[in-house]
C-alpha atoms as a PDB file:
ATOM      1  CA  UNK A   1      80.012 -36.444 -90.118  1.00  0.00           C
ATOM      2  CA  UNK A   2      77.739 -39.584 -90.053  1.00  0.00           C
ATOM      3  CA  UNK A   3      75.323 -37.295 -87.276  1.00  0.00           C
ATOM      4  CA  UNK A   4      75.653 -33.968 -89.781  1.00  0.00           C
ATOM      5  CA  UNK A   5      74.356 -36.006 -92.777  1.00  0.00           C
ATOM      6  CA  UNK A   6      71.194 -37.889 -90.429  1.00  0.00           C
ATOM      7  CA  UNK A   7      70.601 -33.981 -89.353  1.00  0.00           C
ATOM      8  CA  UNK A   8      70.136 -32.731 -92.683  1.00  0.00           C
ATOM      9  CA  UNK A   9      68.306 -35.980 -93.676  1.00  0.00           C
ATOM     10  CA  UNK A  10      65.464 -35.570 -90.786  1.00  0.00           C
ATOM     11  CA  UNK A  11      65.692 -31.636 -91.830  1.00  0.00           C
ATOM     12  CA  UNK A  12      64.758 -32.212 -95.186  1.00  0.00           C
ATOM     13  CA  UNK A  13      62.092 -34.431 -94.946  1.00  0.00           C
ATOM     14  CA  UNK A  14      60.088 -31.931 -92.417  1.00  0.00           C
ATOM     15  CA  UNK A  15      60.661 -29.309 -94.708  1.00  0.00           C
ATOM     16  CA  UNK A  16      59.708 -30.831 -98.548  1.00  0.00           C
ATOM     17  CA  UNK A  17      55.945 -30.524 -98.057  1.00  0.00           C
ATOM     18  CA  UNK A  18      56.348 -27.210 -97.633  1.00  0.00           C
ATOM     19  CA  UNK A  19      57.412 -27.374-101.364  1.00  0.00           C
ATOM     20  CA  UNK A  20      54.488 -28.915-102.621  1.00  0.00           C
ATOM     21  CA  UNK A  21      52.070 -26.743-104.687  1.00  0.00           C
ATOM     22  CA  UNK A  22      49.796 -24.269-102.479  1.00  0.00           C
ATOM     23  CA  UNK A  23      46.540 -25.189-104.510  1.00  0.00           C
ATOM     24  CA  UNK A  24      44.276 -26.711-102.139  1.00  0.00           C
ATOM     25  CA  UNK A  25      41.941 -29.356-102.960  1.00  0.00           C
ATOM     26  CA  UNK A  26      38.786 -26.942-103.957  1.00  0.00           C
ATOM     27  CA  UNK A  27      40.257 -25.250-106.656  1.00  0.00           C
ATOM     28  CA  UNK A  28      41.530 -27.936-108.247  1.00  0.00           C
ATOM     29  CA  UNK A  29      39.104 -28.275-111.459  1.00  0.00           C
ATOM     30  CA  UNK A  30      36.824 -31.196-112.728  1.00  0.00           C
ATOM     31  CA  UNK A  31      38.015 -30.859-116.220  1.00  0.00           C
ATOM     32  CA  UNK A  32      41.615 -32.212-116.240  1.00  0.00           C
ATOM     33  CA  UNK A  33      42.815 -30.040-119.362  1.00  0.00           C
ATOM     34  CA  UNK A  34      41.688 -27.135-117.821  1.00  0.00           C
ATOM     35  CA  UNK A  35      43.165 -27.910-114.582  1.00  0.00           C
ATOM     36  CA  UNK A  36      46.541 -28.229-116.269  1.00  0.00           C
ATOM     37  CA  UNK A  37      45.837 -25.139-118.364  1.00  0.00           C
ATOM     38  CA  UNK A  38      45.272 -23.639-115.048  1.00  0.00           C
ATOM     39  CA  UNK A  39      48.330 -25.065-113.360  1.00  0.00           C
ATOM     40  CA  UNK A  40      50.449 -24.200-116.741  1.00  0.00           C
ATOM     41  CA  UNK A  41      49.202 -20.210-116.426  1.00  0.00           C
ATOM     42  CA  UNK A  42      49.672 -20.520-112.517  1.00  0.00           C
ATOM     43  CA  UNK A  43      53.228 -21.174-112.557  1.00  0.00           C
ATOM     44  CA  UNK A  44      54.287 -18.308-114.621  1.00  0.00           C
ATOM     45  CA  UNK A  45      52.644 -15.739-112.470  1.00  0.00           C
ATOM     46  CA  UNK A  46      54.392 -13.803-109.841  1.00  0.00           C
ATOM     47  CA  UNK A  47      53.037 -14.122-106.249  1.00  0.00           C
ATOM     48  CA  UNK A  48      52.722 -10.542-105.783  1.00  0.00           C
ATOM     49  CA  UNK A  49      52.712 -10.631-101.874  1.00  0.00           C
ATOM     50  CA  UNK A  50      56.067 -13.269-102.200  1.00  0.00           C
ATOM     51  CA  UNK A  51      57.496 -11.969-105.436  1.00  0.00           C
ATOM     52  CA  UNK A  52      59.887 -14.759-105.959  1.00  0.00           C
ATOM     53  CA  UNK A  53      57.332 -17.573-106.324  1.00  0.00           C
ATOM     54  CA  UNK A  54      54.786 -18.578-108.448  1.00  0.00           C
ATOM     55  CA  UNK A  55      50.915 -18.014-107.666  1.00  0.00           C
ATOM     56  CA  UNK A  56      50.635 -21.674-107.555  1.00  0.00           C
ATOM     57  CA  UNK A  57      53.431 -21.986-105.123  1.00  0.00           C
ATOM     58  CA  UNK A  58      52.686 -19.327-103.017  1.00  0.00           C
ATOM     59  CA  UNK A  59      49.934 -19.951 -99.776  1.00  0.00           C
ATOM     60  CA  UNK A  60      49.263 -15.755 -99.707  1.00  0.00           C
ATOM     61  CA  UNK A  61      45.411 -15.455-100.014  1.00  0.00           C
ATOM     62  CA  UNK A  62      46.440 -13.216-103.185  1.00  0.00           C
ATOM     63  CA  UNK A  63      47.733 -15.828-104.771  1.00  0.00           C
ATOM     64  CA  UNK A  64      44.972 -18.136-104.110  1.00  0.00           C
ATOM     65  CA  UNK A  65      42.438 -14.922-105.619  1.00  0.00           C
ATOM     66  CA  UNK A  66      44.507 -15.038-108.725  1.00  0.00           C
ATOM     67  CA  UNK A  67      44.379 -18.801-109.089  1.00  0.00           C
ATOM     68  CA  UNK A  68      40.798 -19.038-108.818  1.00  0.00           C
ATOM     69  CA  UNK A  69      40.673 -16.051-111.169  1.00  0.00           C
ATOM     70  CA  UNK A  70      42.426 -18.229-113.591  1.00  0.00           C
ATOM     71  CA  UNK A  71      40.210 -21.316-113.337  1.00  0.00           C
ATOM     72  CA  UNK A  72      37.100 -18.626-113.538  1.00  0.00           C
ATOM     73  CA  UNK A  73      38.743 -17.028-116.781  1.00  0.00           C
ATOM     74  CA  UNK A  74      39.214 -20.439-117.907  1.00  0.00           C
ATOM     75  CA  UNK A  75      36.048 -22.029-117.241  1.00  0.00           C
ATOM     76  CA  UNK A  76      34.449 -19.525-119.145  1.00  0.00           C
ATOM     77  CA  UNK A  77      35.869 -20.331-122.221  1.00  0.00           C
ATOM     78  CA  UNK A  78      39.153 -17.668-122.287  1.00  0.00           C
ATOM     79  CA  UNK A  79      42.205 -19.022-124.243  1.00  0.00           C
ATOM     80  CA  UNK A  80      45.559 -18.554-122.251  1.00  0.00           C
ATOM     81  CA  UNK A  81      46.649 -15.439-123.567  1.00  0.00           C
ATOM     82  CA  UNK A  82      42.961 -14.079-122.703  1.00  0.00           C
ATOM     83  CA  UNK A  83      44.124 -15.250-119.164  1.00  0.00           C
ATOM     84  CA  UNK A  84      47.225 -13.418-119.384  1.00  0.00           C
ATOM     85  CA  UNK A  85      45.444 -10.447-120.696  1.00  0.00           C
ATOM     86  CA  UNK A  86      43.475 -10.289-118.180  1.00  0.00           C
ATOM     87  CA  UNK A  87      45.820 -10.939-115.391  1.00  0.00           C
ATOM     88  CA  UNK A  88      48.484  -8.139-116.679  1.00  0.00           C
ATOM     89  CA  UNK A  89      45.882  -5.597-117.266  1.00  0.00           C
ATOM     90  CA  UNK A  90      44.703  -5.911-113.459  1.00  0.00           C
ATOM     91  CA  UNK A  91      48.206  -6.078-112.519  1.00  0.00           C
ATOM     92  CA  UNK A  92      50.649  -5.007-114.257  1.00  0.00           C
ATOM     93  CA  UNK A  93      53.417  -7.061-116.015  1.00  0.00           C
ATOM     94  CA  UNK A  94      55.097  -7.578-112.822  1.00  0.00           C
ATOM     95  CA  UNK A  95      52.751 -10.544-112.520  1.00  0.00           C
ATOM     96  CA  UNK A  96      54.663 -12.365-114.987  1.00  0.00           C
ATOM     97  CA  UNK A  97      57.223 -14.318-114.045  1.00  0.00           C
ATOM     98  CA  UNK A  98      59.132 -14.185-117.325  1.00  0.00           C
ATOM     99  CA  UNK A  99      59.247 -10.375-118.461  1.00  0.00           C
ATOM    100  CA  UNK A 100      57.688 -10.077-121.995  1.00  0.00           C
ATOM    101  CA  UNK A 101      60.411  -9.075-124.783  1.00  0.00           C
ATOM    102  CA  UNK A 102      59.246  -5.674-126.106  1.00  0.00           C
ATOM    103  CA  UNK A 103      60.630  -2.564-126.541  1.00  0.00           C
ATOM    104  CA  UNK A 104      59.983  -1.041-122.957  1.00  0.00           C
ATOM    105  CA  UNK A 105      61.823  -4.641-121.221  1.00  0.00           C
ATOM    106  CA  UNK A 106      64.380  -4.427-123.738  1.00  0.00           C
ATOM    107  CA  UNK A 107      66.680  -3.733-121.092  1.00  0.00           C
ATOM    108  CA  UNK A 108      65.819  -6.390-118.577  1.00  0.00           C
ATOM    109  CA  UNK A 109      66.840  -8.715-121.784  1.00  0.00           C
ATOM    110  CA  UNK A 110      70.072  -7.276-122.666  1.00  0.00           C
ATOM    111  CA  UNK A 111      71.360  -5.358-119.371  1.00  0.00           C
ATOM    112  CA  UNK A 112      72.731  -8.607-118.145  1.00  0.00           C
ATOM    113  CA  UNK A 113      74.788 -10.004-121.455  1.00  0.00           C
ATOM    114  CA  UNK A 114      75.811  -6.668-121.169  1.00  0.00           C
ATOM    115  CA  UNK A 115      77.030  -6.348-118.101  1.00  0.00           C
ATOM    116  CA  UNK A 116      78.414 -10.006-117.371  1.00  0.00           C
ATOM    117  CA  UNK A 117      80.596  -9.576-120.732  1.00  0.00           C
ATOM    118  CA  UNK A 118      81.830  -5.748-119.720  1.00  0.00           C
ATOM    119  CA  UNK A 119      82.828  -7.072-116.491  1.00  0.00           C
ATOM    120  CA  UNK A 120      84.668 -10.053-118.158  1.00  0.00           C
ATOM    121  CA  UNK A 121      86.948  -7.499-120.640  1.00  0.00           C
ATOM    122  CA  UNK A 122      87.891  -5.745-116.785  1.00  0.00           C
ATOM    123  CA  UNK A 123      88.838  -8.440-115.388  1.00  0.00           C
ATOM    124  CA  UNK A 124      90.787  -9.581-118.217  1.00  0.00           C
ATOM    125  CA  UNK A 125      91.891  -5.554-118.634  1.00  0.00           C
ATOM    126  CA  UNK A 126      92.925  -5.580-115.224  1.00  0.00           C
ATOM    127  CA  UNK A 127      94.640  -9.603-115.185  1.00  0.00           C
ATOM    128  CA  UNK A 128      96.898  -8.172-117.470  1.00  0.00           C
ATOM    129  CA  UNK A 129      97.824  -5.058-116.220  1.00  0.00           C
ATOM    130  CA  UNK A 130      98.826  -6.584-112.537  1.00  0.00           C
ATOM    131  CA  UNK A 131     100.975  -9.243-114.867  1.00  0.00           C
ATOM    132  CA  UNK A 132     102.812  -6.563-116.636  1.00  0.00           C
ATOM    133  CA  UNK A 133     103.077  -4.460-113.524  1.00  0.00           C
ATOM    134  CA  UNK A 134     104.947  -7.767-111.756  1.00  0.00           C
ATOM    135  CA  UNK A 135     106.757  -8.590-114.788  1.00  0.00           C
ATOM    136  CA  UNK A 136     108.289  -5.383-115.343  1.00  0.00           C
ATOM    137  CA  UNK A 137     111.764  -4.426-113.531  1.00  0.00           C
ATOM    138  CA  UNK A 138     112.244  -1.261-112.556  1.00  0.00           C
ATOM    139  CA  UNK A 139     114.169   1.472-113.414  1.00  0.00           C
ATOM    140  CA  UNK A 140     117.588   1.259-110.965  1.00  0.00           C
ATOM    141  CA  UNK A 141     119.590   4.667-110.718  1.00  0.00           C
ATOM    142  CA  UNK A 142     123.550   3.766-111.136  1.00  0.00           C
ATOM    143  CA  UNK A 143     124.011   4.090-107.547  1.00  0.00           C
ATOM    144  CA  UNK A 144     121.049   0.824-106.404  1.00  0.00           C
ATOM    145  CA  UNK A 145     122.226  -1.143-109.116  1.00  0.00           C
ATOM    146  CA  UNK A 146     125.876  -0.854-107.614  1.00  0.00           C
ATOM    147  CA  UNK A 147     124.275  -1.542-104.229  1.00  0.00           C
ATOM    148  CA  UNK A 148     121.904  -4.053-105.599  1.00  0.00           C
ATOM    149  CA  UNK A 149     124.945  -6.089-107.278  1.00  0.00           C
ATOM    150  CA  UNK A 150     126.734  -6.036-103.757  1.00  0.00           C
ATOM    151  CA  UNK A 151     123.779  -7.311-102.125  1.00  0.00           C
ATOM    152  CA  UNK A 152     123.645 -10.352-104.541  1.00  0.00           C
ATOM    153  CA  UNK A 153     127.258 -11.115-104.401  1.00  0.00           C
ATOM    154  CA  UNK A 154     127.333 -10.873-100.777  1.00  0.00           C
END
C-alpha cells in the first residue's frame, strides 16, 4: 500500500506542470490590469481544438491566436464584452465556456433540472412498484393452499 501511495506521489508531481496555464511568457502583458482582464476573458473561452478546456489552458496554437486576440482587443481600448463580441461573432457561441441564457440556449439551461428530476419520480415510480410487487401474496387456488398448508406443517 505504502509503494501504491509513493507511485501516485512521484506520478503526480511529473504530471502538475502540465496543469499550469499554457500562456507563455510573450503574451503575458505589461499592464497588469489588462493582463488579468486578459486572463479573466481567457478562462471562459472554449479551446476550440480541445473543447473541454479553456483558451488559457489549452497549448493548441488556436488557442494561443485567440489569446493574443484578446490582449490585441484589449490593448486597444475594448471593454470585456467588446472582447466577447468579438470573439463570438468570429466563432460562434461555442467559444464560450458558459452558454449565454437566452431564448435559443434555453434548453441547455433547463434540459438537465428537467431531466435529473423526471428520472428521480421513475425511480421512485418504479421503487415502489417492485415493493408492492414483493409485498403482495398471491392469489392461491383451493387446491395450493391445501398443498401449501401441508408443506408448512410438514
Amino acid at each position: 500500500m505504502k509503494k501504491l501511495i509513493i507511485i501516485v506521489a512521484i506520478v503526480g508531481t511529473l504530471l502538475a506542470p502540465l496543469s499550469i496555464l499554457a500562456v507563455q511568457p510573450d503574451e503575458v502583458l505589461s499592464n497588469p490590469v489588462l493582463e488579468q482582464r486578459a486572463r479573466a476573458i481567457s478562462s471562459n473561452l472554449r479551446c476550440l481544438v480541445c473543447q473541454n478546456q479553456s483558451i488559457d489552458e489549452s497549448d493548441a496554437p488556436l488557442a494561443r491566436d485567440l489569446r493574443l486576440i484578446v490582449r490585441e482587443r484589449l490593448v486597444s481600448g475594448d471593454t470585456d464584452s467588446e472582447v466577447y463580441d468579438f470573439v463570438v461573432a468570429r466563432y460562434g457561441e461555442f467559444v464560450l465556456l458558459n452558454p449565454v441564457f437566452a431564448g435559443h440556449t434555453i434548453f441547455l439551461w433547463v434540459a438537465t433540472p428537467v431531466i435529473l428530476i423526471a428520472s428521480l419520480i421513475m425511480l421512485g415510480i418504479f421503487a415502489v412498484r417492485s415493493r408492492n410487487a414483493r409485498t403482495a401474496s398471491p392469489d392461491l387456488s383451493a387446491d395450493e393452499a391445501r398443498i401449501l398448508e401441508q408443506l408448512r406443517n410438514g
